[in-house]
N, C-alpha and C. Protein backbone atom coordinates (compact mmCIF):
# COMPACT_ATOMS: atom_id res chain seq x y z
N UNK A 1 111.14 97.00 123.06
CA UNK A 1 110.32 98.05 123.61
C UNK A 1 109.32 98.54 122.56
N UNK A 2 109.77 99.12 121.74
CA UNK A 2 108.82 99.26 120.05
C UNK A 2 108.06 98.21 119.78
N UNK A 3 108.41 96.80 120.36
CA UNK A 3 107.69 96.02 119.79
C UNK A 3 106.14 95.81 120.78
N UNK A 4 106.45 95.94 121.86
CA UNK A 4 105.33 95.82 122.83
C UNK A 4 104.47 97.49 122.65
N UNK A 5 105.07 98.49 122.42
CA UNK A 5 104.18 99.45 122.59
C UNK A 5 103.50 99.60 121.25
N UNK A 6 103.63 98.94 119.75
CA UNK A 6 102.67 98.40 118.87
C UNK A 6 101.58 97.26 118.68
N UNK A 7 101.96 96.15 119.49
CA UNK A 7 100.98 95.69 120.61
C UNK A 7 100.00 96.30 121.14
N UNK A 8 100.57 97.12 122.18
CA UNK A 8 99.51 97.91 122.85
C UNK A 8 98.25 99.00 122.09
N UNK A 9 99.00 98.57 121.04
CA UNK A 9 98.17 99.81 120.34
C UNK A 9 97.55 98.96 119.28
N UNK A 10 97.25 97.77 119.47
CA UNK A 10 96.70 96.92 117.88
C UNK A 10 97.14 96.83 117.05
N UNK A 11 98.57 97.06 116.79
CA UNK A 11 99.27 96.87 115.18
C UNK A 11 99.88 95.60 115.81
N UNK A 12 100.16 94.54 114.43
CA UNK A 12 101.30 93.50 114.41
C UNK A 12 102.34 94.08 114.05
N UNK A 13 103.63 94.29 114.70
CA UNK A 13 105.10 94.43 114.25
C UNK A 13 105.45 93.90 112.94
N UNK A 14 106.24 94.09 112.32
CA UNK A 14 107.05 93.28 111.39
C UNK A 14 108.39 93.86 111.29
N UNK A 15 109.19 93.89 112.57
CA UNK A 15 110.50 94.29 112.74
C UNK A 15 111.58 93.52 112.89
N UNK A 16 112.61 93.52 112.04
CA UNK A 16 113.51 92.08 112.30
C UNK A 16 114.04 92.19 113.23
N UNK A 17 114.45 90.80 113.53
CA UNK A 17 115.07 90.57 114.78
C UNK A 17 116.50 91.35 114.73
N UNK A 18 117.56 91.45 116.13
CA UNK A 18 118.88 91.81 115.78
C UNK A 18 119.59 91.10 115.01
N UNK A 19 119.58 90.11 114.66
CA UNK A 19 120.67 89.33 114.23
C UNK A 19 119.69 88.60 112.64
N UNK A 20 120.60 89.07 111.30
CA UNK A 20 119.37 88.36 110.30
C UNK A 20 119.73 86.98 111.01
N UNK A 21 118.85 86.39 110.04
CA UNK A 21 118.68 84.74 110.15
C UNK A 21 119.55 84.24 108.75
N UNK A 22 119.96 83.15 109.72
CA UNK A 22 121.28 82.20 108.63
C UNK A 22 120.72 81.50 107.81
N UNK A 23 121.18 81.72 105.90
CA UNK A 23 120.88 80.99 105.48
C UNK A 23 120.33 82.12 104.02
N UNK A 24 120.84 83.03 103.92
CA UNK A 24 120.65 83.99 103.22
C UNK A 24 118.92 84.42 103.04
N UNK A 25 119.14 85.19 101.80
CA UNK A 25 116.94 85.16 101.41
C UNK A 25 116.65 83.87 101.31
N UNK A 26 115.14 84.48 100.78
CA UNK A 26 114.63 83.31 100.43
C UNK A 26 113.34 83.73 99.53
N UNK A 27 113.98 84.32 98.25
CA UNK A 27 112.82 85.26 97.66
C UNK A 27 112.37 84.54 96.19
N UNK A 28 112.21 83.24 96.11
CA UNK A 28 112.86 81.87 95.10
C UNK A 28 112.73 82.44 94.00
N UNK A 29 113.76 83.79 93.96
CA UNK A 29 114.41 84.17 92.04
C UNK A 29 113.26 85.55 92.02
N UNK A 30 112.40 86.02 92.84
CA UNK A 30 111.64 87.33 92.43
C UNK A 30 111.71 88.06 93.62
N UNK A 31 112.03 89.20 93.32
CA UNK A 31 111.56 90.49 94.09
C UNK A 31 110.67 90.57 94.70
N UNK A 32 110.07 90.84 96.41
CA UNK A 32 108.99 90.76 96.65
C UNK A 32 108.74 92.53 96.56
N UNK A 33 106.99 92.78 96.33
CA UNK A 33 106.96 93.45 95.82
C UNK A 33 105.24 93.74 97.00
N UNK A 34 105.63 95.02 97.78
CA UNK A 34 104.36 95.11 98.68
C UNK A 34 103.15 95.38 97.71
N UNK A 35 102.04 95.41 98.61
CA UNK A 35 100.81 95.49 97.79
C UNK A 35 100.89 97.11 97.06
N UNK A 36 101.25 98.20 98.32
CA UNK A 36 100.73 99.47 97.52
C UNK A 36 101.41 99.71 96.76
N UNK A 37 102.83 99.10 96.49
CA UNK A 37 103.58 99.51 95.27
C UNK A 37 102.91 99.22 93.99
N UNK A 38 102.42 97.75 93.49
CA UNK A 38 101.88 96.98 93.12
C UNK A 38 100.73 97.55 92.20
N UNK A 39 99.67 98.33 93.44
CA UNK A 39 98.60 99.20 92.61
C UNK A 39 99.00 100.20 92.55
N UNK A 40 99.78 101.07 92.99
CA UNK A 40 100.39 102.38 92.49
C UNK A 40 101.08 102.29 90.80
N UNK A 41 101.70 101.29 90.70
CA UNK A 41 102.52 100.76 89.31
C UNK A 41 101.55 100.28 88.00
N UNK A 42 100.17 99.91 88.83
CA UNK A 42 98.98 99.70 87.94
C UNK A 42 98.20 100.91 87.44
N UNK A 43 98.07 101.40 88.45
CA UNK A 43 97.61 102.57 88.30
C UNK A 43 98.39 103.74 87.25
N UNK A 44 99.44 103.54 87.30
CA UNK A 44 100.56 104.37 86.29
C UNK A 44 99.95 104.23 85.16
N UNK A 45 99.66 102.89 84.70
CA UNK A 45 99.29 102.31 83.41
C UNK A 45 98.15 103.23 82.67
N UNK A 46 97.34 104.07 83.75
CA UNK A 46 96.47 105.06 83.41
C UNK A 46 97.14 106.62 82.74
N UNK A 47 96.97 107.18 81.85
CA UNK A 47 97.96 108.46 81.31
C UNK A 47 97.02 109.37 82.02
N UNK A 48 95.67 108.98 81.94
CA UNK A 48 95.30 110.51 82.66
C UNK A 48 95.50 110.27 84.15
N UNK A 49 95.61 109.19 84.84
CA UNK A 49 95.53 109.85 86.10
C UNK A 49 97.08 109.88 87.08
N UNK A 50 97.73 110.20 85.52
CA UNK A 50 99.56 110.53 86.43
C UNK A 50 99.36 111.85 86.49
N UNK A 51 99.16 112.67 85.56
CA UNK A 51 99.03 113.92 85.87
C UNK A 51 97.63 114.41 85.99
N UNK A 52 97.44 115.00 86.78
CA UNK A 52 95.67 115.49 87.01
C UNK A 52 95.52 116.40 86.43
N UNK A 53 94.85 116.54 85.27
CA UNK A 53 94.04 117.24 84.15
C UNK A 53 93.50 118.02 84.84
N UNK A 54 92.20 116.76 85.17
CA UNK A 54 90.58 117.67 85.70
C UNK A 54 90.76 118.44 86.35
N UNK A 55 89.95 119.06 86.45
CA UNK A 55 89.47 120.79 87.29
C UNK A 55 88.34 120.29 88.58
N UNK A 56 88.32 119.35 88.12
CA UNK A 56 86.63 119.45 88.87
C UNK A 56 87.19 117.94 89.54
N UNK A 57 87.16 117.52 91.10
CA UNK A 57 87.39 116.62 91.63
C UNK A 57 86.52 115.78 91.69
N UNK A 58 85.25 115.87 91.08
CA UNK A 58 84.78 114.62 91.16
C UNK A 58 84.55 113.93 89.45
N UNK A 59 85.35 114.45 88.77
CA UNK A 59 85.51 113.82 87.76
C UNK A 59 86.73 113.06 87.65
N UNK A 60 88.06 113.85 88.21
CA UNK A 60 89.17 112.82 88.68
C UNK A 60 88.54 111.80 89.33
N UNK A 61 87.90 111.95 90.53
CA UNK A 61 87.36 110.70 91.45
C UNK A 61 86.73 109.74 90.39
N UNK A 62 86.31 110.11 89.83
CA UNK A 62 85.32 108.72 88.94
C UNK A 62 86.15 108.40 87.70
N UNK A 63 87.26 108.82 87.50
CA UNK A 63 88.35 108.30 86.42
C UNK A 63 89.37 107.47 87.45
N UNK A 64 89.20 107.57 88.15
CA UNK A 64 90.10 106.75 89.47
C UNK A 64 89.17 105.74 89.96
N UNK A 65 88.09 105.85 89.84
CA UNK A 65 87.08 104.54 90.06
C UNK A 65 87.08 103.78 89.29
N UNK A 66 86.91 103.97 87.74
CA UNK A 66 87.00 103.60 86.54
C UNK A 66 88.57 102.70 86.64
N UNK A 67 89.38 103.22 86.72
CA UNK A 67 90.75 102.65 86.58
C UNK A 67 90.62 101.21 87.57
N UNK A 68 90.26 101.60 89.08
CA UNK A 68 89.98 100.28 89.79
C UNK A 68 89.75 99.41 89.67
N UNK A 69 88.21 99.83 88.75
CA UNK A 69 86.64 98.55 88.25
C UNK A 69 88.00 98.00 87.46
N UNK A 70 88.78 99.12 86.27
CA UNK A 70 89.01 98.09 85.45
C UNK A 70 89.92 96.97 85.85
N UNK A 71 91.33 97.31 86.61
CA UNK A 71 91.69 96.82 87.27
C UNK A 71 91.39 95.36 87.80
N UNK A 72 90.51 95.43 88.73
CA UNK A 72 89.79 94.76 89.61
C UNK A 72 89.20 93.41 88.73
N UNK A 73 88.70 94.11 87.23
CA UNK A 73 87.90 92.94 86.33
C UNK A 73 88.78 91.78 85.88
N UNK A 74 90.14 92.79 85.50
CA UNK A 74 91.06 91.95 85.10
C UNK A 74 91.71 91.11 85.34
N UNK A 75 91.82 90.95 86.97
CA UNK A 75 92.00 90.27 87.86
C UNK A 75 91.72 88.98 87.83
């Protein structure tokens, strides 16, 4: 029922079935690890932007842009 009324609404499900599937994981030796965790954990790597200093929000905003670009370069 959940699964058709996310359908209806444009999302893809990703709800397991009742019964897992035989044959244990299958995660070959690593943790899977979703995307927003991923950049949230990158983002840590930044000291100023765990705790918010700034006063002024658009200087946080552009130290949070900054962190991205860098991010993003490194890639």
């Amino acid at each position: 029922m959940a699964d058709q009324q996310m359908r209806a609404r444009g999302y893809i499900p990703h709800l397991p079935t009742q019964t897992p599937p035989k044959g244990g994981h299958k995660t070959k030796g690593r943790a899977r690890r979703w995307v927003v965790e991923r950049t949230h954990s990158w983002m840590n790597n930044y000291r100023k932007l765990r705790v918010r200093y700034e006063k002024k929000v658009a200087n946080f905003e552009a130290l949070l842009h900054l962190a991205t670009a860098i991010i993003c370069w490194r890639m």
